[in-house]
C-alpha atoms as a PDB file:
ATOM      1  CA  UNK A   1     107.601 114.085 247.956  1.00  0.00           C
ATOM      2  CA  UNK A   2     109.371 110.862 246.095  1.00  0.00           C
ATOM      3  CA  UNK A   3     109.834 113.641 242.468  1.00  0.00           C
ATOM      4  CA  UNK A   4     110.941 116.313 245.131  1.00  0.00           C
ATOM      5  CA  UNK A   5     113.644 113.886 246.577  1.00  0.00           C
ATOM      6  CA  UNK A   6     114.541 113.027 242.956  1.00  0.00           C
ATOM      7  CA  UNK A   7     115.058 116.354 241.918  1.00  0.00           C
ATOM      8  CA  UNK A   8     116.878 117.223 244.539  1.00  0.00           C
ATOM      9  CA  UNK A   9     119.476 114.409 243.712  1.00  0.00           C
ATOM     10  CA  UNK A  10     119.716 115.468 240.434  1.00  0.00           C
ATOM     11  CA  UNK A  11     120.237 119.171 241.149  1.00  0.00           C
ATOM     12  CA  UNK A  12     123.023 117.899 243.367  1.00  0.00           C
ATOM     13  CA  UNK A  13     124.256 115.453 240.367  1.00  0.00           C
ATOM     14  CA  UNK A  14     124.459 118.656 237.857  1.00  0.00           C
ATOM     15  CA  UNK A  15     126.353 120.762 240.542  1.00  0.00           C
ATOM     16  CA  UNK A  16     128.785 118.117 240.868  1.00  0.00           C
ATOM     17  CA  UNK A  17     129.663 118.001 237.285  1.00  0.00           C
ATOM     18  CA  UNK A  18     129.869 121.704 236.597  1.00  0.00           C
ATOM     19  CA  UNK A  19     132.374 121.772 239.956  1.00  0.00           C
ATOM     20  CA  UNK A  20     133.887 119.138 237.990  1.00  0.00           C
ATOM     21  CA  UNK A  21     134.678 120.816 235.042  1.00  0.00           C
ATOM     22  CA  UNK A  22     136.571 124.053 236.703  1.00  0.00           C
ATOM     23  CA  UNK A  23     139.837 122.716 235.026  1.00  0.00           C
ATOM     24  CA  UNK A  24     138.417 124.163 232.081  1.00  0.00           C
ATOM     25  CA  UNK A  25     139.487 127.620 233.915  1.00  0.00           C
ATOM     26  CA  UNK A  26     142.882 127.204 232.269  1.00  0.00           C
ATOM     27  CA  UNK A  27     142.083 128.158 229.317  1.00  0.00           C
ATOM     28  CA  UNK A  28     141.305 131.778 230.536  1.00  0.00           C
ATOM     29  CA  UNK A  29     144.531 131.861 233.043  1.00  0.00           C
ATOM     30  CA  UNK A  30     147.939 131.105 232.563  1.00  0.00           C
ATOM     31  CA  UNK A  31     148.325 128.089 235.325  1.00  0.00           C
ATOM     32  CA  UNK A  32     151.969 127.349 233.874  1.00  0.00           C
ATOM     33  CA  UNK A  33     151.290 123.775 233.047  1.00  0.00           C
ATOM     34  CA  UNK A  34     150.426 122.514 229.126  1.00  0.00           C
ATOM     35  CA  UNK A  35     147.193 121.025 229.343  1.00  0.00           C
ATOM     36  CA  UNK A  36     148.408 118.376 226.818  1.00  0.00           C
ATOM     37  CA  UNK A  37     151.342 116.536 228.775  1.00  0.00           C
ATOM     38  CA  UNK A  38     150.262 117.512 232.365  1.00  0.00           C
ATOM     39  CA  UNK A  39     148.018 115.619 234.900  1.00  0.00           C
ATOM     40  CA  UNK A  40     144.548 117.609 235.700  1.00  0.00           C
ATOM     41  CA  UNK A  41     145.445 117.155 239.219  1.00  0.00           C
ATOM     42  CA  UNK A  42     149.184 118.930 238.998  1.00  0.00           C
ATOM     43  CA  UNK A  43     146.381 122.072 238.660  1.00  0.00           C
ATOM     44  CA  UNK A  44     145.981 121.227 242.535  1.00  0.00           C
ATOM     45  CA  UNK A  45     149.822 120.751 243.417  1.00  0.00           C
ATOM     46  CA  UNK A  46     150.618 122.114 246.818  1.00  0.00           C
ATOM     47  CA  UNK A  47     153.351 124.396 244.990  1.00  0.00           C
ATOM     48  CA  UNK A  48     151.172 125.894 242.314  1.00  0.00           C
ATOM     49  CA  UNK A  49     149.581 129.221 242.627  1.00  0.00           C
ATOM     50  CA  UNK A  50     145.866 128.315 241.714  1.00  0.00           C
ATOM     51  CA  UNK A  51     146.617 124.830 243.535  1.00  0.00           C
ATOM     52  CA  UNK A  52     144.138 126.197 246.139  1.00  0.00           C
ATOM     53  CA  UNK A  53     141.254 126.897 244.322  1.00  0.00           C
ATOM     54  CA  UNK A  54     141.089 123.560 242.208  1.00  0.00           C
ATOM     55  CA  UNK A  55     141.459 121.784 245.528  1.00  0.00           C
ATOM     56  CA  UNK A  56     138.620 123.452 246.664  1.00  0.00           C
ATOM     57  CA  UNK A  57     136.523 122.949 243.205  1.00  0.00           C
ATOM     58  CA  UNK A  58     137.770 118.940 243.750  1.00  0.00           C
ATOM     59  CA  UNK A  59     136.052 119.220 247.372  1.00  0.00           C
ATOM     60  CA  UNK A  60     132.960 120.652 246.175  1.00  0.00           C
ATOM     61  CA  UNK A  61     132.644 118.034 243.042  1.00  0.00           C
ATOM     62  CA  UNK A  62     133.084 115.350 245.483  1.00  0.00           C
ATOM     63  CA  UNK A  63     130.854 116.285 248.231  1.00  0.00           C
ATOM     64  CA  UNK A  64     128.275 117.608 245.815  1.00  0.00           C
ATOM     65  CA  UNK A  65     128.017 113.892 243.830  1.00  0.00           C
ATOM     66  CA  UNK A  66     128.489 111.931 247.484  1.00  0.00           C
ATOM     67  CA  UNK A  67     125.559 113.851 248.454  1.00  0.00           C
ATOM     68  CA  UNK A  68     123.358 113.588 245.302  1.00  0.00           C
ATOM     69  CA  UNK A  69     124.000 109.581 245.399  1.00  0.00           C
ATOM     70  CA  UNK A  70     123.223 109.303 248.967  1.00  0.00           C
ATOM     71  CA  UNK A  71     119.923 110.923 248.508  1.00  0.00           C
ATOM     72  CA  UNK A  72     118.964 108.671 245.855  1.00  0.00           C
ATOM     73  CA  UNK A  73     120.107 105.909 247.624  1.00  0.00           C
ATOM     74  CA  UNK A  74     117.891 106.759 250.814  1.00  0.00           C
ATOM     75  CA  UNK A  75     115.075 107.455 248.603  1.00  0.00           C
ATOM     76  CA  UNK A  76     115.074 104.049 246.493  1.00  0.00           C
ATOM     77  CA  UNK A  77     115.670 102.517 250.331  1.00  0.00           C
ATOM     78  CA  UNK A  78     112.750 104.284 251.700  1.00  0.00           C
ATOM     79  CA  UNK A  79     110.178 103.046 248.104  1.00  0.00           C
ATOM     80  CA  UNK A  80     108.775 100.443 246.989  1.00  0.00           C
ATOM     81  CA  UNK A  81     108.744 100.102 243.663  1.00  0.00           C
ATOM     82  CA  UNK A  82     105.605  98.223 242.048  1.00  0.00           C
ATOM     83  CA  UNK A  83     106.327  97.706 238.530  1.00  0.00           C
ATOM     84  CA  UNK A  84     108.075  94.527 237.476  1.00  0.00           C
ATOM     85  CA  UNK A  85     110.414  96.712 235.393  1.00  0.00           C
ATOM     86  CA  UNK A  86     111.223  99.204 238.218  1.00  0.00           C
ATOM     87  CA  UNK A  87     111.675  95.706 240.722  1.00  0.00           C
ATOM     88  CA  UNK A  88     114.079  94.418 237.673  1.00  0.00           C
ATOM     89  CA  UNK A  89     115.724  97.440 237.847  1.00  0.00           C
ATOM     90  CA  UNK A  90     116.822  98.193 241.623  1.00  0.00           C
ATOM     91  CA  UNK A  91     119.856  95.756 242.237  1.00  0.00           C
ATOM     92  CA  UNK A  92     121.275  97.987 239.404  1.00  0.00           C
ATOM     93  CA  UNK A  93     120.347 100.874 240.378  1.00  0.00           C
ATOM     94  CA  UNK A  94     121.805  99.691 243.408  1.00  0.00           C
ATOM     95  CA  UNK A  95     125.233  99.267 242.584  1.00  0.00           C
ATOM     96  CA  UNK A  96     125.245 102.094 240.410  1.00  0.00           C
ATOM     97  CA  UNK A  97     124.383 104.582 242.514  1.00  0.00           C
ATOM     98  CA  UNK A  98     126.827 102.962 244.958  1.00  0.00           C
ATOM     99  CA  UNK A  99     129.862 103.483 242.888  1.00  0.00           C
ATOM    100  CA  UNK A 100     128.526 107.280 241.870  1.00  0.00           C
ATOM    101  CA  UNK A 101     128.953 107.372 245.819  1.00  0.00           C
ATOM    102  CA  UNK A 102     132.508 105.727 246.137  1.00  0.00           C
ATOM    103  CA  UNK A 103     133.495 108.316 243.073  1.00  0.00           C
ATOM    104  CA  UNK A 104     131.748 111.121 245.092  1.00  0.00           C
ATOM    105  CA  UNK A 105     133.480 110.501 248.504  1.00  0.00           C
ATOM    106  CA  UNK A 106     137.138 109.088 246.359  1.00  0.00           C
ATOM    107  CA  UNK A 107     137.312 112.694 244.882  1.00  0.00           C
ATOM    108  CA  UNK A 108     136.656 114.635 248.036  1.00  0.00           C
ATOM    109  CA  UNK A 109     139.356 112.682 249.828  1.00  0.00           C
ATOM    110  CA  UNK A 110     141.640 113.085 246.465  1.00  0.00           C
ATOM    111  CA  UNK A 111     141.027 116.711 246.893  1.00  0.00           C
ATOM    112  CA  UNK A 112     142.633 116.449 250.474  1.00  0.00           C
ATOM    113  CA  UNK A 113     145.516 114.800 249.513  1.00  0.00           C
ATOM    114  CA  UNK A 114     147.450 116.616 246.675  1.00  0.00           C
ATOM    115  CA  UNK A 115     150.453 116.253 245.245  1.00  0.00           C
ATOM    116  CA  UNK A 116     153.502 118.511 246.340  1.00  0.00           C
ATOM    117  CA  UNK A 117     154.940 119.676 242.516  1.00  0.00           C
ATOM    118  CA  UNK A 118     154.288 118.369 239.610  1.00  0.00           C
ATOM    119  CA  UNK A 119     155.942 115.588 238.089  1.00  0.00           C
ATOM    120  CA  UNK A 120     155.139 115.536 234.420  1.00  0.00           C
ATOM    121  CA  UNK A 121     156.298 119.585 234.554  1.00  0.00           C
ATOM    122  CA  UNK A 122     159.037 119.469 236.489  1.00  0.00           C
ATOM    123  CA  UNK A 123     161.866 117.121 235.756  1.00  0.00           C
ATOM    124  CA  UNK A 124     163.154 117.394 239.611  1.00  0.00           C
ATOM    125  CA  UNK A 125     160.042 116.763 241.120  1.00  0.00           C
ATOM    126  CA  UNK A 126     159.848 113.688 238.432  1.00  0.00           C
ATOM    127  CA  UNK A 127     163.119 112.437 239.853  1.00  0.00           C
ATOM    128  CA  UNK A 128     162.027 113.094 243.397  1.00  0.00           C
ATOM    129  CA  UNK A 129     159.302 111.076 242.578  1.00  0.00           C
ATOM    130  CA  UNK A 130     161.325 108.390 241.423  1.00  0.00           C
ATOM    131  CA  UNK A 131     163.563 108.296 244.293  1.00  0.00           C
ATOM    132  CA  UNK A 132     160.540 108.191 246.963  1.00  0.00           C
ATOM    133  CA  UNK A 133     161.650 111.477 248.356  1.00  0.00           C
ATOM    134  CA  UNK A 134     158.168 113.255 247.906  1.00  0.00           C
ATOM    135  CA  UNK A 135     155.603 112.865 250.768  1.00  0.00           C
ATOM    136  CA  UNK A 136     153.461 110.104 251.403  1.00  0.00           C
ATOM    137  CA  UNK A 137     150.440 112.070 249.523  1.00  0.00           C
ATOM    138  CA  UNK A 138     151.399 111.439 246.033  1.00  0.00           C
ATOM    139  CA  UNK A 139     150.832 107.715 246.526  1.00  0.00           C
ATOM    140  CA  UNK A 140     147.309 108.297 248.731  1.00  0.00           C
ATOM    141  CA  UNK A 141     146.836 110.472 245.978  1.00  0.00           C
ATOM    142  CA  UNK A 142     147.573 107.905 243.372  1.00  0.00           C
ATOM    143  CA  UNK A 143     145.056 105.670 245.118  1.00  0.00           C
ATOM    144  CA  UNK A 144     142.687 107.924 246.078  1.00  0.00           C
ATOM    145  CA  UNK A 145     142.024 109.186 242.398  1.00  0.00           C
ATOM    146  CA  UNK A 146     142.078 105.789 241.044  1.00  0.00           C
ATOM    147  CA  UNK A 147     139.124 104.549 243.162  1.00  0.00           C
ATOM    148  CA  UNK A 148     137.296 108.024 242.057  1.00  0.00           C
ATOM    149  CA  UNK A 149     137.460 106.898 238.640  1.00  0.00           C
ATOM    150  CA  UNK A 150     136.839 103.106 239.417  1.00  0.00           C
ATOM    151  CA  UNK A 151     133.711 104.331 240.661  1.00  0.00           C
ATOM    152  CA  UNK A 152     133.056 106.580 237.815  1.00  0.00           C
ATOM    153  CA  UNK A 153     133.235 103.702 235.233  1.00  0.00           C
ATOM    154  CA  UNK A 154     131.485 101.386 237.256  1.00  0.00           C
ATOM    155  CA  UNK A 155     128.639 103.704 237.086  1.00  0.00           C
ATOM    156  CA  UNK A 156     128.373 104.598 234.074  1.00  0.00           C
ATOM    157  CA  UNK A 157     128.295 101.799 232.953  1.00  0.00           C
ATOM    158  CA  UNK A 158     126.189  99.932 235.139  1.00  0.00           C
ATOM    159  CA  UNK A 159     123.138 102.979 235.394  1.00  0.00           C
ATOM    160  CA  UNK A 160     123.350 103.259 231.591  1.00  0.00           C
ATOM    161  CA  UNK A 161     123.156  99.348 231.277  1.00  0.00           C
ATOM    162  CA  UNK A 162     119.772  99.279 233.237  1.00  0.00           C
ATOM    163  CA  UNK A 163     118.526 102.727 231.357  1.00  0.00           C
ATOM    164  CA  UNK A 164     118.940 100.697 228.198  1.00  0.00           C
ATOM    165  CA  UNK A 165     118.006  97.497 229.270  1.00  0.00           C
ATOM    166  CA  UNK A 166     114.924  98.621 231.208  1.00  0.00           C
ATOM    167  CA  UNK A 167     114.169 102.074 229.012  1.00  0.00           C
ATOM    168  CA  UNK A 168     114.530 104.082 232.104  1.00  0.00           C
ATOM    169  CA  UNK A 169     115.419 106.640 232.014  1.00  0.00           C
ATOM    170  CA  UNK A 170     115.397 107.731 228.328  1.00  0.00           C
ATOM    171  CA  UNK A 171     117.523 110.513 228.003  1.00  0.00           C
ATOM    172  CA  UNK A 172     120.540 108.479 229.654  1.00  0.00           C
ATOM    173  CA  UNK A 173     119.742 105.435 227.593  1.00  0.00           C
ATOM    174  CA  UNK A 174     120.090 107.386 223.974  1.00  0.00           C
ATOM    175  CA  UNK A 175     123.164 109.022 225.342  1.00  0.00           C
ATOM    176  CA  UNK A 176     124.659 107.008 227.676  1.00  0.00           C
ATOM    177  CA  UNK A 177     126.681 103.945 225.138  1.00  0.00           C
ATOM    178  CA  UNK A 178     127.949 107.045 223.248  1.00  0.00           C
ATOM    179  CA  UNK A 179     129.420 108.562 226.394  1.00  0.00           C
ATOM    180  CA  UNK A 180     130.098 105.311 228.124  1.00  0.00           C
ATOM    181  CA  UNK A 181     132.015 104.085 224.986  1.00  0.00           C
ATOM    182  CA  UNK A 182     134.597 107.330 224.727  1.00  0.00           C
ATOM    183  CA  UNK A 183     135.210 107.239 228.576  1.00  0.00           C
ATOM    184  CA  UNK A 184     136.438 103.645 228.070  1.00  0.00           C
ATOM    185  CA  UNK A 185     138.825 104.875 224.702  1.00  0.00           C
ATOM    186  CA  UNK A 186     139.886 107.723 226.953  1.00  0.00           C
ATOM    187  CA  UNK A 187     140.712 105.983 229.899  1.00  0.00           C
ATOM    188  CA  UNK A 188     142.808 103.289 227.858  1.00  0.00           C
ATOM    189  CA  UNK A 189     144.629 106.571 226.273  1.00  0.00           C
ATOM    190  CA  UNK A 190     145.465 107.881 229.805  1.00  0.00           C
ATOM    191  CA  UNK A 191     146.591 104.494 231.268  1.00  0.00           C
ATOM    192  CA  UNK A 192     148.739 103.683 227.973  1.00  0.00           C
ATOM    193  CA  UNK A 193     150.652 107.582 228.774  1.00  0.00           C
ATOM    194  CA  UNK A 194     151.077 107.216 232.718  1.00  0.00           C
ATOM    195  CA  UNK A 195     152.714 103.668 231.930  1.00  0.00           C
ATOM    196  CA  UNK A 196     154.640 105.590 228.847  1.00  0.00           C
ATOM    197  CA  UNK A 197     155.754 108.365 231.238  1.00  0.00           C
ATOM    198  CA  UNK A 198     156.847 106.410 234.405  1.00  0.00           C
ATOM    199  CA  UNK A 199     158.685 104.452 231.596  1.00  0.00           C
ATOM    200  CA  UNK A 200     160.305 107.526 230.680  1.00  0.00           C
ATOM    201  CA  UNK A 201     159.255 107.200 227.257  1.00  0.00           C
ATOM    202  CA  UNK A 202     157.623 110.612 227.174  1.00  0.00           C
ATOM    203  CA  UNK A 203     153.708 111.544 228.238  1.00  0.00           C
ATOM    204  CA  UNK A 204     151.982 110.532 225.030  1.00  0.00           C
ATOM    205  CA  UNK A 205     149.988 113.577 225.165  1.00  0.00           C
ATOM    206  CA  UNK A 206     148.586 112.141 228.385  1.00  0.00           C
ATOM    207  CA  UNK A 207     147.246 115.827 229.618  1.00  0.00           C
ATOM    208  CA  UNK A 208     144.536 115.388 226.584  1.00  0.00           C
ATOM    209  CA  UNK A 209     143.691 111.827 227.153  1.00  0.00           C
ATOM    210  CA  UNK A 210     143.137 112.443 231.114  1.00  0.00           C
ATOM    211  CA  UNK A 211     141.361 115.583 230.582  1.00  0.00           C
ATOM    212  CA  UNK A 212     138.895 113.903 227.869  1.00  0.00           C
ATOM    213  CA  UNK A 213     138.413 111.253 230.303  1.00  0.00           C
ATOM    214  CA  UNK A 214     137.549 113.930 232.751  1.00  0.00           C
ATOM    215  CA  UNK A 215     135.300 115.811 230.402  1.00  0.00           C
ATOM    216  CA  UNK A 216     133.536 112.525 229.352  1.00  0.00           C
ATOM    217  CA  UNK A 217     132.704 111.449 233.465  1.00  0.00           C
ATOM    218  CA  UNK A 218     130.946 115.111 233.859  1.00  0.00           C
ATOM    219  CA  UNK A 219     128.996 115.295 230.637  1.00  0.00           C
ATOM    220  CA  UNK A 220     127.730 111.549 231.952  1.00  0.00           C
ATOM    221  CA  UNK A 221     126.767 113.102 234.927  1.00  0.00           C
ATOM    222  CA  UNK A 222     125.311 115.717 233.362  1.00  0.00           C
ATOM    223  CA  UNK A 223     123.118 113.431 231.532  1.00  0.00           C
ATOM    224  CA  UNK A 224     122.229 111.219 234.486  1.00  0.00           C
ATOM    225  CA  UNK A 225     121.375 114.744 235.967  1.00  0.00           C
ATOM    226  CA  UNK A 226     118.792 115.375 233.343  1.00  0.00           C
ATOM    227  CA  UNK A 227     117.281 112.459 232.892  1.00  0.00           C
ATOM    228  CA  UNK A 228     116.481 112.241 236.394  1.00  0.00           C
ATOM    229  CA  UNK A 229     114.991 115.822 236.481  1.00  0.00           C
ATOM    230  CA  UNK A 230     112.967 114.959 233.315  1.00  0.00           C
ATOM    231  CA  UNK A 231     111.923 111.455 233.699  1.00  0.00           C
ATOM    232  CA  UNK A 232     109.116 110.261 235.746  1.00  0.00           C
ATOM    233  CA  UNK A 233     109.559 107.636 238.061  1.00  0.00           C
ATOM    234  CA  UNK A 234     108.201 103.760 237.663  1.00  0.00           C
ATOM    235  CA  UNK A 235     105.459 102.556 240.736  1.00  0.00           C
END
């Protein structure tokens, strides 16, 4: 029963970070935004015409990774481990799996509160912005997607910390640093081009720096995915 409940988790895990990766649909429609200056989540702007189904893609990401995390987290609650290494490894396991969650439920509620144009696209809705005259959303938004990839980070970091440090579970401990490394030169990219852009000093190709970031957080989970699916688990 304990490999069935792991499996299941990481089935969940790899469904959440293919759902995460449907921005990669652009590149076979025309969405009317340039992936290189434009946020990934101006995809799901009330006022574009795909907006709908990348909102719904967001929703299923999120839920799919909440759920995936909470089964691992019932199922490490529900254990006990034997080894010293896998009683080393639990309090981070703990929080890891805990952020995975926050990123998991962050991105389902970031999916339910988009923004109403898009700002990097549209130099009114930019002004708008500005001004405060867009709805309440685009800061909940702002907030919501920040503690998605808070959580994101936190994770990665922290499970691919203990898979190195405790050699569990391989595949995410040869991969991991790699992946973990680019997500943090990605994410200083995107933060250096949203503080260029609201400075009005142009987007610094921020489009490309989110989307890597993006790209980088669902090949990690991807990983994490695997390795769980392929690793046996410590008594």
């Amino acid at each position: 029963m304990p490999r069935t409940v792991t499996r299941a988790s990481a089935a969940l895990t790899a469904l959440g970070a293919a759902a995460y990766t449907a921005w990669v649909l652009e590149v076979l429609v025309d969405t009317g935004l340039d992936p290189v200056r434009t946020y990934v989540s101006e995809l799901a702007a009330s006022d574009q015409p795909l907006g709908g189904l990348f909102r719904a893609t967001d929703l299923a990401a999120g839920l799919l990774v909440l759920a995936g995390a909470t089964v691992r987290l019932l199922q490490r609650r529900n254990t006990r481990t034997g080894s010293r290494r896998a009683r080393a490894r639990a309090p981070w396991d703990l929080v890891g799996w805990i952020a995975l969650l926050v990123f998991g439920a962050a991105t389902a509620v970031d999916s339910r509160l988009p923004l109403s144009c898009a700002p990097t696209a549209d130099p009114v809705c930019a002004a708008r912005e500005t001004a405060g005259l867009v709805p309440a959303t685009h800061t909940a938004h702002a907030v919501s997607s920040t503690l998605a990839m808070t959580g994101a980070l936190v994770a990665m970091i922290v499970l691919t910390a203990a898979a190195r440090r405790h050699g569990h579970p391989r595949p995410l401990a040869r991969t991991g640093p790699v992946l973990v490394a680019l997500e943090l030169a990605a994410t200083g990219w995107t933060l250096a081009a949203v503080a260029a852009f609201e400075a009005g000093k142009g987007t610094w190709a921020l489009g490309a720096g989110q989307r890597l970031q993006v790209l980088l957080v669902a090949l990690w989970l991807a990983v994490l995915a695997y390795s769980l699916a392929t690793t046996e688990e410590e008594r």
